[in-house]
N, C-alpha and C. Protein backbone atom coordinates (compact mmCIF):
# COMPACT_ATOMS: atom_id res chain seq x y z
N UNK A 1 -13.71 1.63 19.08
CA UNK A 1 -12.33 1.59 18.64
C UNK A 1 -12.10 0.45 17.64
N UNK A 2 -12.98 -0.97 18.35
CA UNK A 2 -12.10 -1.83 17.24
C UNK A 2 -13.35 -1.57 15.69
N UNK A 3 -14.32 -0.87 15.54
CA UNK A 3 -15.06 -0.43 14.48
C UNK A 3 -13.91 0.10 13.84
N UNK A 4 -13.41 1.60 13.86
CA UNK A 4 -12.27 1.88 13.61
C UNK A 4 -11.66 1.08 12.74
N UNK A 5 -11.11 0.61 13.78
CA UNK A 5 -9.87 -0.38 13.18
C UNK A 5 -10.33 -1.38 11.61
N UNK A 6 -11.49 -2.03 12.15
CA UNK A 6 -12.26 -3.09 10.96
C UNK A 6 -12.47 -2.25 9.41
N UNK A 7 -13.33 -0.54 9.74
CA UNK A 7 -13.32 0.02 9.06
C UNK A 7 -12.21 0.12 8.19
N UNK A 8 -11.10 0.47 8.05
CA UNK A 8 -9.77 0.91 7.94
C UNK A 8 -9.36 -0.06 7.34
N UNK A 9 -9.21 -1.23 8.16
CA UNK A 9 -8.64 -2.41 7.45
C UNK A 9 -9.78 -2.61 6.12
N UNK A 10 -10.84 -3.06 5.74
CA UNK A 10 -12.03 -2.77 4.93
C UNK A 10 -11.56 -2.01 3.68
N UNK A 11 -11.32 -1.01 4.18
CA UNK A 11 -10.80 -0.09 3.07
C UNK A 11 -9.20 0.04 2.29
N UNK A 12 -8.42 -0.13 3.43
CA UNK A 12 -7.07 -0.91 2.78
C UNK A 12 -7.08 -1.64 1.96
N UNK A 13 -8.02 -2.76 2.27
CA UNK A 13 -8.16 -4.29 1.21
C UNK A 13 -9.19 -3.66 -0.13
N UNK A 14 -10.51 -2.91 0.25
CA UNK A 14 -10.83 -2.59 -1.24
C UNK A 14 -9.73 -1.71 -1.36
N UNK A 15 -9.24 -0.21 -1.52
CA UNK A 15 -8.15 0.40 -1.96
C UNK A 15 -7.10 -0.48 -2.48
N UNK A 16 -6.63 -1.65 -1.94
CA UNK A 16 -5.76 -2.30 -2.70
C UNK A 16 -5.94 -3.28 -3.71
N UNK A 17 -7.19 -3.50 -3.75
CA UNK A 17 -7.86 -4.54 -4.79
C UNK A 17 -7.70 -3.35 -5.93
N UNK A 18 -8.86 -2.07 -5.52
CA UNK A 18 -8.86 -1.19 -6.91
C UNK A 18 -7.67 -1.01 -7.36
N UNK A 19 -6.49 -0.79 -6.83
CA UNK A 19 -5.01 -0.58 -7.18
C UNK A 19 -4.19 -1.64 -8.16
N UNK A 20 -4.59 -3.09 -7.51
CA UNK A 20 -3.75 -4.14 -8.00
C UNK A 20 -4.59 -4.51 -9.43
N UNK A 21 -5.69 -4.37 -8.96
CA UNK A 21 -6.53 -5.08 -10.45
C UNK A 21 -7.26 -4.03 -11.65
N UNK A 22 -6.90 -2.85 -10.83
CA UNK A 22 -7.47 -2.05 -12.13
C UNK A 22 -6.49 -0.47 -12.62
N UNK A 23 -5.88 0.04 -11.40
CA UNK A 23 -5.26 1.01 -11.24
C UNK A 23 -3.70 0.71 -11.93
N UNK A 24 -2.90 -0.25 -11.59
CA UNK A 24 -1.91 -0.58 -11.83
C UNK A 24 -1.95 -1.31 -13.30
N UNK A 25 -3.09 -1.26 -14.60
CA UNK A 25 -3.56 -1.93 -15.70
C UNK A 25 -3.50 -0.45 -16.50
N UNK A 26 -3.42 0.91 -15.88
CA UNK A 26 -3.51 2.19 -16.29
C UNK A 26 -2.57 2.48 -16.61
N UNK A 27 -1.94 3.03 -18.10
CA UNK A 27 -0.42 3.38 -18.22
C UNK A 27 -0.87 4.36 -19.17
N UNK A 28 -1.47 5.97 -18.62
CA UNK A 28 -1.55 6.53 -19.85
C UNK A 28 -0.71 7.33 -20.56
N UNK A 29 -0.16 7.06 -22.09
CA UNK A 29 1.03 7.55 -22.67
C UNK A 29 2.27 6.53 -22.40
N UNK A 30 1.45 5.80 -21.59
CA UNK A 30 2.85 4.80 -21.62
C UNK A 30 3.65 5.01 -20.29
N UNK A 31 3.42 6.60 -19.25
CA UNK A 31 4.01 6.57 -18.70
C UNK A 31 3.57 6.78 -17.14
N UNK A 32 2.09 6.85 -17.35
CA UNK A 32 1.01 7.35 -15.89
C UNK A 32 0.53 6.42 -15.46
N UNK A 33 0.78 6.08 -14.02
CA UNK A 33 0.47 5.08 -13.58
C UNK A 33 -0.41 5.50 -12.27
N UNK A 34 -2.08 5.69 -11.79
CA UNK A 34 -1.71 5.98 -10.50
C UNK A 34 -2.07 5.68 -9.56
N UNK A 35 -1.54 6.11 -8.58
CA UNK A 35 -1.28 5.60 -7.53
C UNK A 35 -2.21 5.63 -6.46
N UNK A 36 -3.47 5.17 -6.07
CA UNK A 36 -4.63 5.36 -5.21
C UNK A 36 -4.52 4.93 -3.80
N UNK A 37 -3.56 4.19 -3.04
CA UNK A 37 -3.27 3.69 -1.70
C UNK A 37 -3.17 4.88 -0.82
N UNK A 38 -2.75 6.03 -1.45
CA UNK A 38 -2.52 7.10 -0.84
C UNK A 38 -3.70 7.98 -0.17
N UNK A 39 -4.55 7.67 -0.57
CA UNK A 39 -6.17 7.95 -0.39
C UNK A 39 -6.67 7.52 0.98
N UNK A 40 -6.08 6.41 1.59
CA UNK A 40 -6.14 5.62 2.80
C UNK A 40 -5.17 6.88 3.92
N UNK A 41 -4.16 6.91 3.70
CA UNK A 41 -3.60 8.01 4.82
C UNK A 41 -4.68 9.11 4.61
N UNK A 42 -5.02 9.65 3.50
CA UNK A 42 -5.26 10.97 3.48
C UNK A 42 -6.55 11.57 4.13
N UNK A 43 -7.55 10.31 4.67
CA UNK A 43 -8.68 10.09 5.47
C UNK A 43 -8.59 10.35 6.60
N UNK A 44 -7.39 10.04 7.35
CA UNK A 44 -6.87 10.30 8.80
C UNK A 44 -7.41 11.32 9.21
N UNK A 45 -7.87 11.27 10.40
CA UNK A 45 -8.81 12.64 11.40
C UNK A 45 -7.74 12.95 11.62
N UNK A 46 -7.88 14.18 12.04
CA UNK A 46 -7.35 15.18 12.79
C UNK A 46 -6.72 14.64 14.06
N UNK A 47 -6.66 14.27 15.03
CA UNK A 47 -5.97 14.04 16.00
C UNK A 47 -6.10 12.47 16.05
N UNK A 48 -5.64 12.09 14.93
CA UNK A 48 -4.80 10.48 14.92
C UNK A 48 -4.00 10.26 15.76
N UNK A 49 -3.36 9.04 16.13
CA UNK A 49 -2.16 8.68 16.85
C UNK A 49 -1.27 8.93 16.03
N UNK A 50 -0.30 9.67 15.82
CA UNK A 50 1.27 9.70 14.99
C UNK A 50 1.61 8.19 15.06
N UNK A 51 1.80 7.35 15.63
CA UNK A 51 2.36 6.16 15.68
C UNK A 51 1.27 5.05 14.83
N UNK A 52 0.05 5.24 15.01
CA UNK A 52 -0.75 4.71 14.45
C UNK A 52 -0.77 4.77 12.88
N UNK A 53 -1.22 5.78 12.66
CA UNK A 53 -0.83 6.92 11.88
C UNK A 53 0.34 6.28 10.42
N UNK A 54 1.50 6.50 11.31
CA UNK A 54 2.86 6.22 10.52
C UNK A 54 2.77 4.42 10.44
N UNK A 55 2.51 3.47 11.35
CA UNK A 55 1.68 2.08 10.86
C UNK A 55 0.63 1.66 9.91
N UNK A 56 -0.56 2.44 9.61
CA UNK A 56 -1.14 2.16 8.73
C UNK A 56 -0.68 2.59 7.57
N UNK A 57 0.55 3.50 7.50
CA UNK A 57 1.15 3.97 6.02
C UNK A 57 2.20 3.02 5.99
N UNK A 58 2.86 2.27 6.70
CA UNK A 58 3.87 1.44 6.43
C UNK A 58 3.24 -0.16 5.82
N UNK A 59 1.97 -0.21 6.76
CA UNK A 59 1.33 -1.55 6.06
C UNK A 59 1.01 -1.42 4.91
N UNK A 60 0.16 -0.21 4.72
CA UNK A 60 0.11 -0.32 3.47
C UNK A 60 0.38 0.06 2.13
N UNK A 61 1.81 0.48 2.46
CA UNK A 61 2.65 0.61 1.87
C UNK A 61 3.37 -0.57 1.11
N UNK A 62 3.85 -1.70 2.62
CA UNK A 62 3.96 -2.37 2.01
C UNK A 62 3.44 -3.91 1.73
N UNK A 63 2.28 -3.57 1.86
CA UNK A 63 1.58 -4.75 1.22
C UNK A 63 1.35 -4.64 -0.12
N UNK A 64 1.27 -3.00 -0.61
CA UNK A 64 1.20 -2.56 -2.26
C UNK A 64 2.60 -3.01 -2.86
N UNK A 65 3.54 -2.97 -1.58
CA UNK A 65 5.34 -3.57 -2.29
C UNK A 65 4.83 -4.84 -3.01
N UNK A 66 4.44 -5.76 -1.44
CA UNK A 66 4.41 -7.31 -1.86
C UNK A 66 3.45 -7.76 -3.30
N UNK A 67 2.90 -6.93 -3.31
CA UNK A 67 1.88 -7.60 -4.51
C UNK A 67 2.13 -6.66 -5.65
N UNK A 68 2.26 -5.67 -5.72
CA UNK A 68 2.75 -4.96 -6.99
C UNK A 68 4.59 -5.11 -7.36
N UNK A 69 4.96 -5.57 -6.72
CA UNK A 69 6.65 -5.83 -6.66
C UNK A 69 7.78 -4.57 -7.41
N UNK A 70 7.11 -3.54 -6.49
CA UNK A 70 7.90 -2.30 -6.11
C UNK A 70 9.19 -1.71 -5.49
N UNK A 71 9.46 -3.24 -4.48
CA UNK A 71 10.89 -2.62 -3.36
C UNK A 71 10.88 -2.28 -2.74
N UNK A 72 9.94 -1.61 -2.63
CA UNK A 72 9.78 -0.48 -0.63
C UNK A 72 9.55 0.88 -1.72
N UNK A 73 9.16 0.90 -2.71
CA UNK A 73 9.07 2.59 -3.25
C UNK A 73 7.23 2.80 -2.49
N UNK A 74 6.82 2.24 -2.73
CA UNK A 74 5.13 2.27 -2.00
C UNK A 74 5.38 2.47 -1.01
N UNK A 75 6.00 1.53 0.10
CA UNK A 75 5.66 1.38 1.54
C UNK A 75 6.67 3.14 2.14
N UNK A 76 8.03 3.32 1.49
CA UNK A 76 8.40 4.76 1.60
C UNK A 76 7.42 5.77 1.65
N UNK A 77 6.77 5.87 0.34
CA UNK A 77 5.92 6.75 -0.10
C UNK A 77 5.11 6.77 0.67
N UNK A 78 4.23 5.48 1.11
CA UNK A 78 2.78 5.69 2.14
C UNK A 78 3.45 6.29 3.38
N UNK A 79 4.35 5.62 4.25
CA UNK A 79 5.23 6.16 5.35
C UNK A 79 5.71 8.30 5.35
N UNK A 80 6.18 8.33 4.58
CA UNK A 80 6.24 9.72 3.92
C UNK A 80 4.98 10.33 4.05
N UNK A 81 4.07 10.15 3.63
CA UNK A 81 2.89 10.38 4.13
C UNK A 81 2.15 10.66 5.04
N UNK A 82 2.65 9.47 5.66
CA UNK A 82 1.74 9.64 6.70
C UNK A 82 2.00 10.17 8.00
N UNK A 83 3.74 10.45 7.78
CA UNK A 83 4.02 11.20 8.57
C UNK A 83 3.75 12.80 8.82
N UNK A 84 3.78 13.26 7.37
CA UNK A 84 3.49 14.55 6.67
C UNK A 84 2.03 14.95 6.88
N UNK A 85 0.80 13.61 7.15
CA UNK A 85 -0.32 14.38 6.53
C UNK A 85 -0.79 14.91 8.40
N UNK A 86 -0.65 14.80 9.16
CA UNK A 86 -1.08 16.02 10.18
C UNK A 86 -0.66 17.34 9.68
N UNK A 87 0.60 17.40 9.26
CA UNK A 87 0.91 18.74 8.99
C UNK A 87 0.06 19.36 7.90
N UNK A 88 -0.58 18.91 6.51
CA UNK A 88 -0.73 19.10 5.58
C UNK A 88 -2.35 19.33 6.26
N UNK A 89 -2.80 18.40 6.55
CA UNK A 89 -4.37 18.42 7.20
C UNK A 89 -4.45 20.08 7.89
N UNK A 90 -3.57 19.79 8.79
CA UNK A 90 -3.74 21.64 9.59
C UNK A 90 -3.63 22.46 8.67
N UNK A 91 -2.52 22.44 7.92
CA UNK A 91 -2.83 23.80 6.89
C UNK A 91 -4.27 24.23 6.36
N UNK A 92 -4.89 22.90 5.71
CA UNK A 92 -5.79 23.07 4.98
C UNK A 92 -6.94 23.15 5.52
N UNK A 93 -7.21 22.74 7.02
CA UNK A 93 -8.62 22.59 7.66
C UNK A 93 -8.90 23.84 8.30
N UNK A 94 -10.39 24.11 7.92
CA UNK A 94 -10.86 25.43 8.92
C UNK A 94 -10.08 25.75 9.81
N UNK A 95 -10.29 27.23 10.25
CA UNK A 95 -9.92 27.51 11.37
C UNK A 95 -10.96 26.64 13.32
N UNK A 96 -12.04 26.71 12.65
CA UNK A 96 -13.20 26.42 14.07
C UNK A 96 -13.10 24.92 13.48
N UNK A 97 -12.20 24.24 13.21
CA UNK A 97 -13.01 22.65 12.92
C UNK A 97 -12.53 22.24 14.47
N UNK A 98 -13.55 20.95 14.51
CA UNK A 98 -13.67 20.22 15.41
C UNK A 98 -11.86 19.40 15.37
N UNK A 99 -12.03 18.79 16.66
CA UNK A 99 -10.92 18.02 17.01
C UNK A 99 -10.86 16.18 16.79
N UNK A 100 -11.87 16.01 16.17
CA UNK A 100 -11.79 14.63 15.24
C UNK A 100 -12.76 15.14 14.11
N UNK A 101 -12.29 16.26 13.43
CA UNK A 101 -12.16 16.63 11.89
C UNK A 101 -11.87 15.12 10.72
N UNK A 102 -12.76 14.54 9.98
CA UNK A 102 -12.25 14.03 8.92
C UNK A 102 -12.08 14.21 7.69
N UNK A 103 -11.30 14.45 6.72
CA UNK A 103 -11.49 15.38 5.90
C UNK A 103 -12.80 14.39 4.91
N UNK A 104 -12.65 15.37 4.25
CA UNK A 104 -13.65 15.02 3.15
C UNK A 104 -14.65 16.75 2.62
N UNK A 105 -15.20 16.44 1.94
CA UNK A 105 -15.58 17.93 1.40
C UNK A 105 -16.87 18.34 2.10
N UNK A 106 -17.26 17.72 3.24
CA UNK A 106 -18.57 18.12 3.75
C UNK A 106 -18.04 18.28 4.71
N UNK A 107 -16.84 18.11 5.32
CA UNK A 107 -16.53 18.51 6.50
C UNK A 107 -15.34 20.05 6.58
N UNK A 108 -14.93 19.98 5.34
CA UNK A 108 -13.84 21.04 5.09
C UNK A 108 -13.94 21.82 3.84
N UNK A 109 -15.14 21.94 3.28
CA UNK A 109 -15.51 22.97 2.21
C UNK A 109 -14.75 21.98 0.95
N UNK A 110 -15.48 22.33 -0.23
CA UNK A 110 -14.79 22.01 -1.48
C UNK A 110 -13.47 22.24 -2.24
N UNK A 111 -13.64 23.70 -1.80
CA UNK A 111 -12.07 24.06 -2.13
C UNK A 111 -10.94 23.78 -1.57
N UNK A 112 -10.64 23.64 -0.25
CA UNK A 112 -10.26 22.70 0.84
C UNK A 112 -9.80 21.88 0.42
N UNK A 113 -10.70 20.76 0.97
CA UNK A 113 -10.38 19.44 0.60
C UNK A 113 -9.83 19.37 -0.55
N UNK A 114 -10.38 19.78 -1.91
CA UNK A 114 -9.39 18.97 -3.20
C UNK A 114 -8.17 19.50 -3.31
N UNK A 115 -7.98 21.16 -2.56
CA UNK A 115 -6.75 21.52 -2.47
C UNK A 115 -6.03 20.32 -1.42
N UNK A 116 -6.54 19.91 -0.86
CA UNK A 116 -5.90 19.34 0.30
C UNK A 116 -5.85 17.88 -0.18
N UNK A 117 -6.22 17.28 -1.19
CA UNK A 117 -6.01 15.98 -1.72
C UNK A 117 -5.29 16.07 -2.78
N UNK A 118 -5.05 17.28 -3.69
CA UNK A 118 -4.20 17.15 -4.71
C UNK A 118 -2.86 17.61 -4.20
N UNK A 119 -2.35 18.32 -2.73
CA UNK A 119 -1.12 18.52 -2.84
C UNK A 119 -0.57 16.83 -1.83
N UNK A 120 -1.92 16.32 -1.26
CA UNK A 120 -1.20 15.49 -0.75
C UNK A 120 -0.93 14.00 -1.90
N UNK A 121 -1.70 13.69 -3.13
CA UNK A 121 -1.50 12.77 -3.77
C UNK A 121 -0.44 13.42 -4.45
N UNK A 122 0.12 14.27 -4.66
CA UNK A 122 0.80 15.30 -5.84
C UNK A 122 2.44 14.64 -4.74
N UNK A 123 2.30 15.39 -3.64
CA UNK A 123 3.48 14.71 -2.40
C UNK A 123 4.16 13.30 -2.93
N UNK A 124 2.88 11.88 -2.63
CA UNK A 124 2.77 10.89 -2.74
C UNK A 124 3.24 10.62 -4.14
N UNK A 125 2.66 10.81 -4.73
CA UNK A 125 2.99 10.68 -6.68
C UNK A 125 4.48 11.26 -6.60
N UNK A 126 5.29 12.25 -6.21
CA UNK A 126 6.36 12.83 -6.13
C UNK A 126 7.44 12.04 -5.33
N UNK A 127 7.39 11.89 -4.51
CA UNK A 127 7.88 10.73 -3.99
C UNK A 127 8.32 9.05 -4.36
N UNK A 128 7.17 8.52 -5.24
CA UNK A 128 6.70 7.22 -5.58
C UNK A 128 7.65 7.44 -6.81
N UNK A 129 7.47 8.19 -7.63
CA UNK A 129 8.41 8.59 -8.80
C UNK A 129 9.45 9.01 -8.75
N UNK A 130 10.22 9.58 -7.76
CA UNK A 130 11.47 9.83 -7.77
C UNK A 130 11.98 9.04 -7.21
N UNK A 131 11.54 7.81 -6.29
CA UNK A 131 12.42 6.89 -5.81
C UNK A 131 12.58 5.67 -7.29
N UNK A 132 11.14 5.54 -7.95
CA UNK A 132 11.31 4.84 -9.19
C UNK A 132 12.31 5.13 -10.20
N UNK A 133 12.48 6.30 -10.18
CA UNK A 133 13.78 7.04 -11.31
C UNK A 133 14.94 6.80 -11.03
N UNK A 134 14.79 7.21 -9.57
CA UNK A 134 16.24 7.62 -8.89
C UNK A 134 17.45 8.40 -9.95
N UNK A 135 16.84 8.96 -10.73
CA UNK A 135 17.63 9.82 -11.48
C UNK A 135 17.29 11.26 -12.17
N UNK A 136 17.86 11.88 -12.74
CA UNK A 136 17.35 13.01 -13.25
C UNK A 136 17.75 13.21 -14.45
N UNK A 137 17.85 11.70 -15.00
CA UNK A 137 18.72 12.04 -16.84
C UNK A 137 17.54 11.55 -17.61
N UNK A 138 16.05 11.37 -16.87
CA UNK A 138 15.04 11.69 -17.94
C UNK A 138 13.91 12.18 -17.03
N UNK A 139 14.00 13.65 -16.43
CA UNK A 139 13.28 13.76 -15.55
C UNK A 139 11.65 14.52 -16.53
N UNK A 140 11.90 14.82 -17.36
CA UNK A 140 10.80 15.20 -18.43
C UNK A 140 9.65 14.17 -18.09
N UNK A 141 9.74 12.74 -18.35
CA UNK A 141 9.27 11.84 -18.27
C UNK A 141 8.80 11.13 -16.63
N UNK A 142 9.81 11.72 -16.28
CA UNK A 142 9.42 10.99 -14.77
C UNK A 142 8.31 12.05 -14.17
N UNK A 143 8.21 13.85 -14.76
CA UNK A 143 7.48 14.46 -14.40
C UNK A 143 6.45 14.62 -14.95
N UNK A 144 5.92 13.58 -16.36
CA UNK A 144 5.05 13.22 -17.00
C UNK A 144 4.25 12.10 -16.06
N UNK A 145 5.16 11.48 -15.56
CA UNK A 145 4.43 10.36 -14.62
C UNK A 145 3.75 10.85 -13.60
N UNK A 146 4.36 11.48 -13.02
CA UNK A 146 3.68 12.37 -11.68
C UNK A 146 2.51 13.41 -12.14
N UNK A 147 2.32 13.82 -13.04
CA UNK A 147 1.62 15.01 -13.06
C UNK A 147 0.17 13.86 -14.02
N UNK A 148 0.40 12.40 -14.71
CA UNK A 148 -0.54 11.93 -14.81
C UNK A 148 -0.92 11.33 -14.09
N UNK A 149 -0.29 10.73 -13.43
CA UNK A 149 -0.86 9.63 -12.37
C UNK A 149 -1.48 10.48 -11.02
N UNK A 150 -0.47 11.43 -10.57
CA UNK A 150 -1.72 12.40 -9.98
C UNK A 150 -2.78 12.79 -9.99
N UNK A 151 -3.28 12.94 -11.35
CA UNK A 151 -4.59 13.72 -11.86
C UNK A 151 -5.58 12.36 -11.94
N UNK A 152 -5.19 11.61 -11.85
CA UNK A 152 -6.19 10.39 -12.01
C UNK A 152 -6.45 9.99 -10.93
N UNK A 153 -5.24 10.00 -9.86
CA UNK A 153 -5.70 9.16 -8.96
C UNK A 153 -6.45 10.50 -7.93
N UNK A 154 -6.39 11.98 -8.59
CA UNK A 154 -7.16 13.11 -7.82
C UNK A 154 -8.81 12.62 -8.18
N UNK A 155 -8.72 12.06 -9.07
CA UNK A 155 -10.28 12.22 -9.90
C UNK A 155 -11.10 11.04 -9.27
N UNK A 156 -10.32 9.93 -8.80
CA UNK A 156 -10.64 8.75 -8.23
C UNK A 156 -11.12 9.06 -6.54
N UNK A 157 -9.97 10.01 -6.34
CA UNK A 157 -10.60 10.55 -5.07
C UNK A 157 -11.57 11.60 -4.59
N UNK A 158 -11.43 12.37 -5.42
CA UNK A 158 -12.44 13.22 -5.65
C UNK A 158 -14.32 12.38 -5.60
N UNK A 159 -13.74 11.30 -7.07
CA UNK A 159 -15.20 10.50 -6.78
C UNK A 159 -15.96 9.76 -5.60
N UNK A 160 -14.39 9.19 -5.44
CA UNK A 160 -15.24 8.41 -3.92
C UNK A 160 -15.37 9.09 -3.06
N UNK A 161 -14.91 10.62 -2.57
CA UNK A 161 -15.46 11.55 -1.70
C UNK A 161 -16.66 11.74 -1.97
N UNK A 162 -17.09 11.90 -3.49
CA UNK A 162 -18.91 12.62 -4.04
C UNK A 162 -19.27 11.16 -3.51
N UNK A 163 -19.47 10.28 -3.77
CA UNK A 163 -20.16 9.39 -3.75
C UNK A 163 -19.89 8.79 -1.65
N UNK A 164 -19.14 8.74 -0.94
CA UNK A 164 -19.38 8.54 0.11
C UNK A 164 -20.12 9.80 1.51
N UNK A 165 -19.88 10.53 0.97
CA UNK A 165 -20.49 11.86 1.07
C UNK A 165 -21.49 12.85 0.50
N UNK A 166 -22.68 12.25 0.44
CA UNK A 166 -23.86 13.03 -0.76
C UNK A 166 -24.03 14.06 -0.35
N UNK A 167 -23.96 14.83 0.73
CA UNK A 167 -24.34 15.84 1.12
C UNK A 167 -23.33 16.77 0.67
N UNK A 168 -22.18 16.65 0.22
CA UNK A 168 -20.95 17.50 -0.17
C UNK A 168 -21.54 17.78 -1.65
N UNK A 169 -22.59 17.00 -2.32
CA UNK A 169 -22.65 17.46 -3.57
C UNK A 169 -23.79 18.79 -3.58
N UNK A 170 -24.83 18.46 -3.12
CA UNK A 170 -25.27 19.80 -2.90
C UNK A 170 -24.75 20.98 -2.21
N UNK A 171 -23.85 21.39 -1.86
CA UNK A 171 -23.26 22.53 -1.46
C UNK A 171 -22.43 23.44 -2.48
């Protein structure tokens, strides 16, 4: 259990390093920014604690507040999340998967999983941007943000799935 836990935390702190020092330096067009913290909920097994669960999206949520100086639009967004991603996980996971299922593409087929990482960063990005707007008198632009910063931070996840998972590439 406390492996777990060390793990997790491990990955929060790199995920938020890549975010603060290289992710948040990304503005493409001026208006795509994205958003990779979200990658941390979206790992969650299958029969997580909900309470747990909705804690590790609030920390790090807002620890991306405190150091990127956001307001609570991160720590919302991760929270939002992480409440959402059991639901989103079941949709997308086999029917016969196991009951500590983690996603990733060797455990839930290719098509799967990136379906299942692009509607949940797509969620996250949707969220993160409409609390940033809070308006709809330039939503052209705010849906320029979401639909780039999504695709980047899909491609980011996508990679570190190939690369923590070699066996997903031969299949």
């Amino acid at each position: 259990m406390s492996t777990t836990i060390l793990n997790r935390c491990i990955r929060m702190i790199l995920l938020l390093v890549v975010q603060l020092v290289v992710m948040n330096h990304i503005h493409l067009l001026g208006y795509g920014t994205p958003i990779v913290i979200g990658c941390l909920t979206m790992k969650f097994h299958r029969n997580a604690s909900r309470t747990g669960l909705l804690l590790w999206g609030f920390a790090t949520g807002l620890l991306y507040d405190i150091f990127s100086n956001t307001m609570g639009m991160g720590m919302a967004s991760c929270t939002l999340l992480a409440m959402l991603q059991p639901a989103l996980l079941h949709l997308y996971m086999p029917r016969d998967a196991a009951d500590d299922l983690r996603p990733s593409m060797h455990s839930m087929g290719r098509v799967r999983y990136l379906t299942y990482a692009l509607t949940t960063l797509l969620l996250f990005h949707i969220t993160f941007y409409a609390l940033d707007a809070f308006t709809i008198a330039n939503w052209q632009l705010t849906l320029l943000g979401i639909g780039i910063g999504t695709a980047i931070a899909f491609i980011f996840a996508w990679l570190v799935d190939l690369m923590t998972n070699p066996k997903a590439v031969g299949e």
